[in-house]
Protein backbone atom coordinates (compact mmCIF):
# COMPACT_ATOMS: atom_id res chain seq x y z
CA UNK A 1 -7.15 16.76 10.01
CA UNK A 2 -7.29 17.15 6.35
CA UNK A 3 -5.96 14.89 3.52
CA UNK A 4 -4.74 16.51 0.60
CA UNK A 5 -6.95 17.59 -1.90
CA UNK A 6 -7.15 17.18 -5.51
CA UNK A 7 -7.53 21.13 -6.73
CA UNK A 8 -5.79 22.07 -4.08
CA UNK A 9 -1.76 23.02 -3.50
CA UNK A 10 -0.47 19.66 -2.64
CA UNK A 11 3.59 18.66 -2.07
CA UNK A 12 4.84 19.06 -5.66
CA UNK A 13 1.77 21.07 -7.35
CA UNK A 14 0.62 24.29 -6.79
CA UNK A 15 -2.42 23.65 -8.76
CA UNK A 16 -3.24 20.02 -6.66
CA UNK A 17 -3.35 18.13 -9.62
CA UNK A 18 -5.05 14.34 -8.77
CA UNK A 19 -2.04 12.10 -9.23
CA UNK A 20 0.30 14.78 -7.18
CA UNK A 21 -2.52 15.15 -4.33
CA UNK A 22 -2.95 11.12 -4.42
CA UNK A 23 0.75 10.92 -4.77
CA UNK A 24 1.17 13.70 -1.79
CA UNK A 25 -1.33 10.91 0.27
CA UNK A 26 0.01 7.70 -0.03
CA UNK A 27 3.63 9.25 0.27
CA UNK A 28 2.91 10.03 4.12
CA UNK A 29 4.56 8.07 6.82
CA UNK A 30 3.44 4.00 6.76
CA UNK A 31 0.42 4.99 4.52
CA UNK A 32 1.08 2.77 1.84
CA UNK A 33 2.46 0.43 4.41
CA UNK A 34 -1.53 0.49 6.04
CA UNK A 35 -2.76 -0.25 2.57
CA UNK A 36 -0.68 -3.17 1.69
CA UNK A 37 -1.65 -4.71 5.00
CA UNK A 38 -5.06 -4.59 4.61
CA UNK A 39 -4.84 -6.39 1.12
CA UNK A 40 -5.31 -9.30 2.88
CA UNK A 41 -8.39 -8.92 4.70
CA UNK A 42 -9.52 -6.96 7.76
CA UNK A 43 -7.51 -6.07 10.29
CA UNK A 44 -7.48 -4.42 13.87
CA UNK A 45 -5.78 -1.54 15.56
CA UNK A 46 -3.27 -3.83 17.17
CA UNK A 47 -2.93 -6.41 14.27
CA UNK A 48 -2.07 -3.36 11.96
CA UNK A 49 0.31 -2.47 14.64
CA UNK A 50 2.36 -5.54 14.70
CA UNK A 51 2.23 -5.94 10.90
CA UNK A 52 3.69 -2.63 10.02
CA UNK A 53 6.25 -3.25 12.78
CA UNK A 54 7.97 -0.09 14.14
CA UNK A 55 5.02 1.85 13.79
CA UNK A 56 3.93 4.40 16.91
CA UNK A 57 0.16 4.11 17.79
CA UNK A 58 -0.13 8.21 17.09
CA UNK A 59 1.25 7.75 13.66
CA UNK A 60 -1.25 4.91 13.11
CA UNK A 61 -3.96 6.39 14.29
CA UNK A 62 -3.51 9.72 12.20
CA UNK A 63 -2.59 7.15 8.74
CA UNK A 64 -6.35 5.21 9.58
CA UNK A 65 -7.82 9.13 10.15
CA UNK A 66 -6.44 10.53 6.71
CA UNK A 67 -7.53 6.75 4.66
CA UNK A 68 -11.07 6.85 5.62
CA UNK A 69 -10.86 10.56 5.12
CA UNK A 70 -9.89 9.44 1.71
CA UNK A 71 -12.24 6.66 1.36
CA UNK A 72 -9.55 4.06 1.41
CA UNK A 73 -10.24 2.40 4.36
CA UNK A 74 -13.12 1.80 6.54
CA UNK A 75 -14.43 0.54 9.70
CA UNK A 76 -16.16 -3.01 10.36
CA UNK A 77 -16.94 -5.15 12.76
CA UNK A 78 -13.27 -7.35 12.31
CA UNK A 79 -11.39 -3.90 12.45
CA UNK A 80 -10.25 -1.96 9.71
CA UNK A 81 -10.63 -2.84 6.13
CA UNK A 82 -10.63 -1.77 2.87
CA UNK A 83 -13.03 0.26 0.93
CA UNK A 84 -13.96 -0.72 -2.84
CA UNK A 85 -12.05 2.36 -3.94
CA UNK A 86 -9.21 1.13 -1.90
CA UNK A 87 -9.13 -2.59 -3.05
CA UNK A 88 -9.00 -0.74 -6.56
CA UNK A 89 -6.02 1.85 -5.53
CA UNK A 90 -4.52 -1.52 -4.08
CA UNK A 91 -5.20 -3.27 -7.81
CA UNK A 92 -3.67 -0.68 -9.50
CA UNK A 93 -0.42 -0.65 -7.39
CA UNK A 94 0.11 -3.95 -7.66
CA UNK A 95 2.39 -3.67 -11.02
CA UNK A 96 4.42 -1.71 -9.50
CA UNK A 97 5.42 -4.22 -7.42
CA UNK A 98 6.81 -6.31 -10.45
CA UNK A 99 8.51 -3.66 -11.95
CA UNK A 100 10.54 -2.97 -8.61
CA UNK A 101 11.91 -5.94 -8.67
CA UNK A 102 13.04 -5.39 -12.12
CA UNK A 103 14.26 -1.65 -10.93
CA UNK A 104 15.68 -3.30 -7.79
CA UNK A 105 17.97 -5.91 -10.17
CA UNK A 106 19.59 -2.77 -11.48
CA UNK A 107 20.31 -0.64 -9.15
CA UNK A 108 21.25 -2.82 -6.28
CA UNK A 109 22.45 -5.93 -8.81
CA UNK A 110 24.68 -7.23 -5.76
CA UNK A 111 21.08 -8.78 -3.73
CA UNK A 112 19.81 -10.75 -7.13
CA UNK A 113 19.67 -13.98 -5.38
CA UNK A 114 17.37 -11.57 -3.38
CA UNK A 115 15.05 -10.22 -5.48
CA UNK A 116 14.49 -13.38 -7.34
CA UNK A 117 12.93 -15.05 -4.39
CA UNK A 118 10.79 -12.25 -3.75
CA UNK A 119 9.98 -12.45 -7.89
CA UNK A 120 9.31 -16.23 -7.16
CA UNK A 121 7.29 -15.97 -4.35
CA UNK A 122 4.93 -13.07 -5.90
CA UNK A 123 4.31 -15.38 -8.85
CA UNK A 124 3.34 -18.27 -6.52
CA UNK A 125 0.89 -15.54 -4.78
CA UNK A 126 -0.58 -14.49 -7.56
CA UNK A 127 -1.30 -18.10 -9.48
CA UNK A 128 -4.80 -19.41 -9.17
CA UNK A 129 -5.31 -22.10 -6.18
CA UNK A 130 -3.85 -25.71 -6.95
CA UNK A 131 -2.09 -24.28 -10.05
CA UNK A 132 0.94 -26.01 -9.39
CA UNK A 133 3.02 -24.58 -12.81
CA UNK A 134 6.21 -23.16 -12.72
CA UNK A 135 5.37 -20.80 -15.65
């Protein structure tokens, strides 16, 4: 099994520019979904299972292949976990989060009361322990 490349024709460049090959990566079935799991700490096969829900062991298994392949993800003792390059990859996604909310607000206005809980609850995630602020 290989991951695509950078350098190498990827989904959407011929010439496997980085972002396209990286983009090409984490656009595979439930591979972001892997990554955002494992924000939180390590995890095993079947805890990884039940967190991403409806996904099929095979599919797993090939997603956990293709993230240590990428040096995402590795192997410990309490399961699966990520690497330093993928708390960093998880880091730098984590704007995007924000700014889908604001994305969401306009093009699906109609579940506001919606996305402003899941606005609300992100900020409470992301303030410093016994910061109790409503900022």
């Amino acid at each position: 099994m290989s991951i695509p490349k950078p350098g190498k024709p990827v989904r959407g460049s011929r010439s496997g520019v980085p972002l396209m090959a990286l983009f090409d990566l984490l656009g595979k079935r439930w591979a972001m979904g892997v990554i955002w799991q494992l924000r939180g700490g390590p995890a095993t096969f079947r805890a990884l299972q039940e967190a991403c829900e409806s996904i099929s062991p095979a599919v797993l298994n090939s997603r956990l292949k293709e993230l240590r392949e990428a040096r995402f993800v590795c192997s410990t003792d309490e399961g699966y976990a990520l690497t330093p390059l993928g708390v960093e990859l998880s880091q730098l996604l984590e704007p995007f989060g924000a700014w889908a909310i604001d994305w969401a607000m306009e093009v699906a206005p109609e579940e506001a009361e919606r996305w402003n809980e899941l606005r609300r609850y992100r900020l409470a995630a992301a303030a410093p322990s016994g910061d109790t602020s409503s900022s």
